[in-house]
Protein backbone atom coordinates (compact mmCIF):
# COMPACT_ATOMS: atom_id res chain seq x y z
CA UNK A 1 13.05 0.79 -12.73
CA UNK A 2 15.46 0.39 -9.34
CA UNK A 3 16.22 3.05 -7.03
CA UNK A 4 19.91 3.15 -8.69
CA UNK A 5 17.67 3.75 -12.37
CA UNK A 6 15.86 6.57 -10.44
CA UNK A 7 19.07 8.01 -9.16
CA UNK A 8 20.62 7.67 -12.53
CA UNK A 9 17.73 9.83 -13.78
CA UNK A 10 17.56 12.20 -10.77
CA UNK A 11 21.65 13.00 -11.55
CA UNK A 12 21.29 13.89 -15.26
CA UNK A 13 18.21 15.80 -14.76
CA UNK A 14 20.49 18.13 -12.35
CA UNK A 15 23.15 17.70 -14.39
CA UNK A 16 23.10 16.02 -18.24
CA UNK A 17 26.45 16.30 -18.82
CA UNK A 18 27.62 14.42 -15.76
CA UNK A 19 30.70 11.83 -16.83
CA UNK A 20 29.55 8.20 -16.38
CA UNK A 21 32.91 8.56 -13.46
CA UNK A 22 30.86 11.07 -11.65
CA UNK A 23 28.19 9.21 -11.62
CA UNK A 24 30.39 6.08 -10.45
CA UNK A 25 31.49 8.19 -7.66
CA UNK A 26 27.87 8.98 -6.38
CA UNK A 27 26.78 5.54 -7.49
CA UNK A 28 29.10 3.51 -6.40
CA UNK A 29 28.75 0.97 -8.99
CA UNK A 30 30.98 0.42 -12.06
CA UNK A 31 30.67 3.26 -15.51
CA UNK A 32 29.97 0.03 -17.73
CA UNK A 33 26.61 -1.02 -15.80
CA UNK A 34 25.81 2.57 -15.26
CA UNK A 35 26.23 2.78 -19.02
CA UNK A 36 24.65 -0.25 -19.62
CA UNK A 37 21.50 1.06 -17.38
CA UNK A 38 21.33 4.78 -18.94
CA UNK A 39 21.18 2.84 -22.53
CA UNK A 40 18.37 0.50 -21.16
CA UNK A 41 16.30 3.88 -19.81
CA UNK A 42 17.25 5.62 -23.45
CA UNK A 43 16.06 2.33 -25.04
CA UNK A 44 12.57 2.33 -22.81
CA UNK A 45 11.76 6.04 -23.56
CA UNK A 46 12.40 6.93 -20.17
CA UNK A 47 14.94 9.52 -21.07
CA UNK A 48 14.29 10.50 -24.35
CA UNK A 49 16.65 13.48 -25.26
CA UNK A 50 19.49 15.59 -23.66
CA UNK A 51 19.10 19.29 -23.66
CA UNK A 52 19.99 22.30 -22.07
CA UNK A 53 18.70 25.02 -19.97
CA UNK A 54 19.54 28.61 -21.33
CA UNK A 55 18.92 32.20 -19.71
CA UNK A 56 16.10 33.28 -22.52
CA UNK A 57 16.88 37.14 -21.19
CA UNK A 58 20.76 36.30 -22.08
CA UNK A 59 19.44 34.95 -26.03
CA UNK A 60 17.15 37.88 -26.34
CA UNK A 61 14.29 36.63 -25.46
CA UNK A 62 13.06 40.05 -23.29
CA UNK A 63 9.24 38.19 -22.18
CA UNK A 64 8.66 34.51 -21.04
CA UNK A 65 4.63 33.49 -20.43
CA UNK A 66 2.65 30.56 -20.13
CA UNK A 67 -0.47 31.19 -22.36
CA UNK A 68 -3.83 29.55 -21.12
CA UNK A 69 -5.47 29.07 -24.44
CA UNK A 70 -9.58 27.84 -24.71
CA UNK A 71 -10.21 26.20 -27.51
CA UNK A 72 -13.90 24.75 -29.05
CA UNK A 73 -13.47 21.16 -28.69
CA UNK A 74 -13.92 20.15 -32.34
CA UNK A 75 -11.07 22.26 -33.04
CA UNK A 76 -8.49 21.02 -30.83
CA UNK A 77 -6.49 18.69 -33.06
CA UNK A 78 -6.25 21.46 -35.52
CA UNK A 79 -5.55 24.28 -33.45
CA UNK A 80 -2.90 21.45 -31.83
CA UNK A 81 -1.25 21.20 -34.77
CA UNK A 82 -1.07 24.92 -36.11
CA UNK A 83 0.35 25.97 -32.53
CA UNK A 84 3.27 23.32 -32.74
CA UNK A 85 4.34 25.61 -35.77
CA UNK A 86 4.97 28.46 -33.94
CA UNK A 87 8.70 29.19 -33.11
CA UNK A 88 7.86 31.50 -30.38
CA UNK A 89 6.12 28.46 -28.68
CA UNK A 90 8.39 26.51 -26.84
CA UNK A 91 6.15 23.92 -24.72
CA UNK A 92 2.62 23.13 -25.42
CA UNK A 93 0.69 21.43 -22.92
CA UNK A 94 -2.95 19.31 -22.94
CA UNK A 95 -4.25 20.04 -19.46
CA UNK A 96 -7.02 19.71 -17.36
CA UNK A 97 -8.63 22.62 -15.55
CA UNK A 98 -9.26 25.86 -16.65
CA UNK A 99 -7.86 25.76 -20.39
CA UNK A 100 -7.71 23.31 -23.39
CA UNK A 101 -3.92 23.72 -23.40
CA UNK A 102 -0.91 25.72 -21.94
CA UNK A 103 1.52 27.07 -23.99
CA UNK A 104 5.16 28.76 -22.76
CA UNK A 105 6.02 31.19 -24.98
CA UNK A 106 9.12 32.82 -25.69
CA UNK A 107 9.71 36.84 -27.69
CA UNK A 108 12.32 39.08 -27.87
CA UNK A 109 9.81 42.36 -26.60
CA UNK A 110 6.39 43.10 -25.11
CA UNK A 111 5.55 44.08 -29.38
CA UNK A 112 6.47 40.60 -30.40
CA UNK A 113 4.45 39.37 -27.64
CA UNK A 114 1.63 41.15 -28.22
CA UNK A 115 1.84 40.83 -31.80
CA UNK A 116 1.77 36.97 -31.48
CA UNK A 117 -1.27 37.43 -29.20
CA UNK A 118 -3.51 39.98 -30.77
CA UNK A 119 -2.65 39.14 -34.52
CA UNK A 120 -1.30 35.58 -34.88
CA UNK A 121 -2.71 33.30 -32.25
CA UNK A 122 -6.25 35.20 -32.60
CA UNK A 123 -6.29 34.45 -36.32
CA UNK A 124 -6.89 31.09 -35.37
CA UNK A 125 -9.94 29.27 -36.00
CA UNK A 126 -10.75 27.42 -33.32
CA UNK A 127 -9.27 29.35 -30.12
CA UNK A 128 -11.98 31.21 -28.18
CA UNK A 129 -9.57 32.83 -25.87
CA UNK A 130 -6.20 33.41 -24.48
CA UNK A 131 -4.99 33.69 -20.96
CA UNK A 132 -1.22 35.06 -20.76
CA UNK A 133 0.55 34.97 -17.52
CA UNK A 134 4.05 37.30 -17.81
CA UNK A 135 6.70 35.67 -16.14
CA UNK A 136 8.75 37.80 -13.72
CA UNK A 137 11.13 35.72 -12.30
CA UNK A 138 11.80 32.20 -12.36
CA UNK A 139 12.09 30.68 -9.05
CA UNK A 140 13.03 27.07 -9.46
């Protein structure tokens, strides 16, 4: 990757649906090698999807969290793979530091949330315990 390929990437991160001319005009290189280039990145897994950002309170969804979740070691490919399931989990991270994995988590009320909590994600061999952090406000 070239600083234009970073560029390129840092543009449709801001904005995906920027037109290959408004890229041009920031660019300053022709739409058919910026073209060219964003298919070479897509190719190379460096961007590997297009999506949007919504306003979850807008959609319904009423409580946003990341979820520290501990896990017993032996159990983390299972518990993995049961958590992926969940619709109300929208990201699911392997980290380092205090928990096995991070989860954001998206429900429509504080009884959905809690009901995922105390009832679903507890019935779940494997997870020793769950650290949610409510999100207020998101800043950035």
């Amino acid at each position: 990757m070239d600083d234009v390929d970073v560029k390129i990437v840092e543009l449709l991160r801001q904005d995906g649906r920027k037109t290959l001319r408004e890229l041009k005009e920031v660019l300053g290189i022709s739409e058919p090698a910026i073209q060219k280039r964003i298919n070479k990145l897509m190719k190379e897994g460096i961007i590997k999807r297009y999506t949007i950002e919504v306003d979850e309170k807008k959609i319904g969804y009423g409580v946003s969290s990341f979820l520290g979740v501990d896990i017993d070691p032996e159990a983390l490919v299972d518990v993995q793979a049961k958590l992926k399931e969940f619709l109300e989990i929208k990201g699911l991270y392997l980290t380092t530091g205090d928990h096995s994995l991070v989860a954001y988590v998206e429900c429509k009320d504080q009884n959905d949330f809690s009901e995922l909590i105390s009832k679903k994600l507890t019935a779940i061999n494997g997870i020793r315990k769950i650290y949610p952090s409510i999100i207020l406000e998101k800043v950035k």
